[in-house]
Protein backbone atom coordinates (compact mmCIF):
# COMPACT_ATOMS: atom_id res chain seq x y z
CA UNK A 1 0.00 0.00 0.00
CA UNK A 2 1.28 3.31 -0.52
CA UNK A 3 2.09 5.78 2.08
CA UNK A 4 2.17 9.24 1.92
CA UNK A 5 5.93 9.80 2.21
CA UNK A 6 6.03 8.01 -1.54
CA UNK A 7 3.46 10.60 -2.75
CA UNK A 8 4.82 13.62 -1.24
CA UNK A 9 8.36 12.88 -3.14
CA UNK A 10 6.75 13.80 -5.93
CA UNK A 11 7.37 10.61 -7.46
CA UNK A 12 3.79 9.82 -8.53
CA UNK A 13 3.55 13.56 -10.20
CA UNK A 14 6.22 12.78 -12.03
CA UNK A 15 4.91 9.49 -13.13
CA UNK A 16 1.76 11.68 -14.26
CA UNK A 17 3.82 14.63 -16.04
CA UNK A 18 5.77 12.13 -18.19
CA UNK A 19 2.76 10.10 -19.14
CA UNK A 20 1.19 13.54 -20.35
CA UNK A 21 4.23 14.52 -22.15
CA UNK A 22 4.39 10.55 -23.90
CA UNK A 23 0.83 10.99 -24.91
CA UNK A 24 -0.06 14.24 -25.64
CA UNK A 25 3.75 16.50 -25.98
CA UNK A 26 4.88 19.45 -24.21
CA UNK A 27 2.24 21.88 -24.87
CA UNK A 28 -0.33 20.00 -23.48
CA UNK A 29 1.13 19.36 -20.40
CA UNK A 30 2.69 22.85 -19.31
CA UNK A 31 -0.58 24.36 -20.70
CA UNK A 32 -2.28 25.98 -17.84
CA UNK A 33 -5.54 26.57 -18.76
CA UNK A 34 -6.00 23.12 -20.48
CA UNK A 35 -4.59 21.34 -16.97
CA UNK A 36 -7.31 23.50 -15.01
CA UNK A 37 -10.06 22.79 -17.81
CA UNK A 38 -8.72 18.76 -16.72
CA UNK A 39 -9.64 19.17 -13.31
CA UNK A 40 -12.84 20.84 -13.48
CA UNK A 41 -13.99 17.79 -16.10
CA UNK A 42 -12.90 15.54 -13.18
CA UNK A 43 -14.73 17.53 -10.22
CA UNK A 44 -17.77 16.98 -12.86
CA UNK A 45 -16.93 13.15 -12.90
CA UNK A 46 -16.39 12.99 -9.51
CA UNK A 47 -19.60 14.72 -9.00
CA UNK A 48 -21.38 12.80 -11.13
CA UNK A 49 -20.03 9.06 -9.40
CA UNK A 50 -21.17 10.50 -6.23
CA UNK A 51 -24.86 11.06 -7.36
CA UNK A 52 -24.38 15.34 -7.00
CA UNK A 53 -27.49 16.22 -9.55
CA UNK A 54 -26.24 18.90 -12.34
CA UNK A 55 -28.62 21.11 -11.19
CA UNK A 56 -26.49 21.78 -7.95
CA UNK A 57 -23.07 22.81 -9.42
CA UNK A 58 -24.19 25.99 -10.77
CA UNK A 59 -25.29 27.46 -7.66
CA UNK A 60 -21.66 26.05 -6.14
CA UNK A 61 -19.78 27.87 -8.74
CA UNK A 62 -21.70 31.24 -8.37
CA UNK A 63 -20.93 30.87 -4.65
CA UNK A 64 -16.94 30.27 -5.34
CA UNK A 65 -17.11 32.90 -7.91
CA UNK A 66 -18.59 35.51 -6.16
CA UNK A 67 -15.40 35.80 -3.57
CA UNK A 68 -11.98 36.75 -3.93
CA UNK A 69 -9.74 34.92 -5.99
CA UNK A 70 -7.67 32.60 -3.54
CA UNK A 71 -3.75 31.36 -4.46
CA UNK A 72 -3.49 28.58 -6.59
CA UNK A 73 -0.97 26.42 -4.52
CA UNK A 74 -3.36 27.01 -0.98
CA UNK A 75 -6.40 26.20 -3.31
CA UNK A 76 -4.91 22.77 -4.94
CA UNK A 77 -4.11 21.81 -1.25
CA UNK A 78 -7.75 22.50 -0.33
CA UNK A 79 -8.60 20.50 -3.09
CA UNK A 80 -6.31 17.58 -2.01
CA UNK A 81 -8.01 18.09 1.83
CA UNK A 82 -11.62 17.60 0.52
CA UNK A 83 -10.61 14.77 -1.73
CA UNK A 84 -9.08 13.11 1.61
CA UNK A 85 -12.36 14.02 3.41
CA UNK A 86 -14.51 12.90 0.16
CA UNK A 87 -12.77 9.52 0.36
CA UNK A 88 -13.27 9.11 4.25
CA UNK A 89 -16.73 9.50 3.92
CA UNK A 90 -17.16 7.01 1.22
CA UNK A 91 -14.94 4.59 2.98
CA UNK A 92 -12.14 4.41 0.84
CA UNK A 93 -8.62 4.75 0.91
CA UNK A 94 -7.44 7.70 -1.76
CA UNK A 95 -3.65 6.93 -1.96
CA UNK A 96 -4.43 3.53 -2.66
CA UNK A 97 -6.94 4.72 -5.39
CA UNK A 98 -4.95 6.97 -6.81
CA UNK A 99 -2.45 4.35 -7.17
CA UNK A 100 -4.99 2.27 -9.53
CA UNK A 101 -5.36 4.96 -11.33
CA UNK A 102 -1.89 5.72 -12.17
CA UNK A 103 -1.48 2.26 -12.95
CA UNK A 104 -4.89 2.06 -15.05
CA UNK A 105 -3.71 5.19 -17.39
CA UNK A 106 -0.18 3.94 -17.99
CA UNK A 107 -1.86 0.80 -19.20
CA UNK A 108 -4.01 2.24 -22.16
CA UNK A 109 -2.72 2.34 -25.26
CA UNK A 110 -1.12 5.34 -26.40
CA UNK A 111 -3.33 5.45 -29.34
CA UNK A 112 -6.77 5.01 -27.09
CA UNK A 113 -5.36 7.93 -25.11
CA UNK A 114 -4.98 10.31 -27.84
CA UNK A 115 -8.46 9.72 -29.34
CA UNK A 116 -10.10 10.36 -25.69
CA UNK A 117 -8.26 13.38 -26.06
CA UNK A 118 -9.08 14.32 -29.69
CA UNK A 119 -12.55 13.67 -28.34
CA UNK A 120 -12.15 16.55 -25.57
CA UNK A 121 -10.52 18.76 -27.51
CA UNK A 122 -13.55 19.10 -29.73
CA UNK A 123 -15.36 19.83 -26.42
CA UNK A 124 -12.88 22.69 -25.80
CA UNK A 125 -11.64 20.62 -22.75
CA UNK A 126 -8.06 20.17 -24.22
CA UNK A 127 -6.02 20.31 -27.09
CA UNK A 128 -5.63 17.69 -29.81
CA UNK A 129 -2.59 15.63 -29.42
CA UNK A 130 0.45 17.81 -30.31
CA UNK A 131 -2.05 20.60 -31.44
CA UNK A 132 -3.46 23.70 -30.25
CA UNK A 133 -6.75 24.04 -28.07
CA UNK A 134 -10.01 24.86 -29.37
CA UNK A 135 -10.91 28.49 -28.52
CA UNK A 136 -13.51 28.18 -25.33
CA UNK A 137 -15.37 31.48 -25.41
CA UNK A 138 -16.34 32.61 -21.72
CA UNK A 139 -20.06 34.12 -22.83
CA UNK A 140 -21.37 31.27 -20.92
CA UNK A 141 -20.41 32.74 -17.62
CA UNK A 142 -23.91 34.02 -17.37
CA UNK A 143 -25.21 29.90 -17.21
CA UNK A 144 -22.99 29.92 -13.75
């Protein structure tokens, strides 16, 4: 089982950054806005596995959005903290998941990977494999 030393070396980001960079090049993995697009798709997963209904993330986001804009380091660790507190309440164990999961996308096929991503870069969610990003406009900030 994994313990949280083996995490915090930074060994398992690693592991992540170089399957991004295998799969999908450079650009796509020191590209900001398409990393932050990444996690907000999995918060929606996430939300979705846990039975949130849809209806219920809008009024989340115009909460979130409505205050000041918080650091990005001290708002990844929150994130981290409520996925620790998300997996304690579901009774599992989220090193040990996250494990899996590491292990899961490192066993896909290079090519399935790049056509789940050709498929999310037509939803504006990331860029096509060694590509640029479709352009996202913002005008549906008033749906939030």
């Amino acid at each position: 089982m994994p313990n949280l030393c083996d995490c915090a070396a930074g060994e398992w980001q690693q592991e992540v950054a170089e399957w991004i960079l295998s799969r999908f090049g450079a650009a796509s993995l020191a590209d900001p806005r398409e990393r932050i697009r990444r996690v907000v798709e999995e918060a929606c997963e996430l939300g979705q596995a846990a039975k949130l209904p849809k209806k219920q993330i809008a009024p989340i986001a115009r909460y979130v959005y409505a205050h000041p804009v918080g650091s990005l380091q001290q708002e990844t660790a929150g994130l981290v903290v409520a996925l620790f507190a998300l997996a304690h309440a579901h009774g599992f164990d989220l090193l040990h998941e996250t494990r899996k999961e590491i292990d899961r996308i490192l066993s896909v096929p290079i090519e399935v990977s790049r056509q789940r991503q050709a498929l999310k870069a037509q939803a504006g969610i990331a860029r096509m494999p060694g590509g640029a990003i479709r352009n996202v406009k913002d005008s549906h900030e008033s749906e939030i």
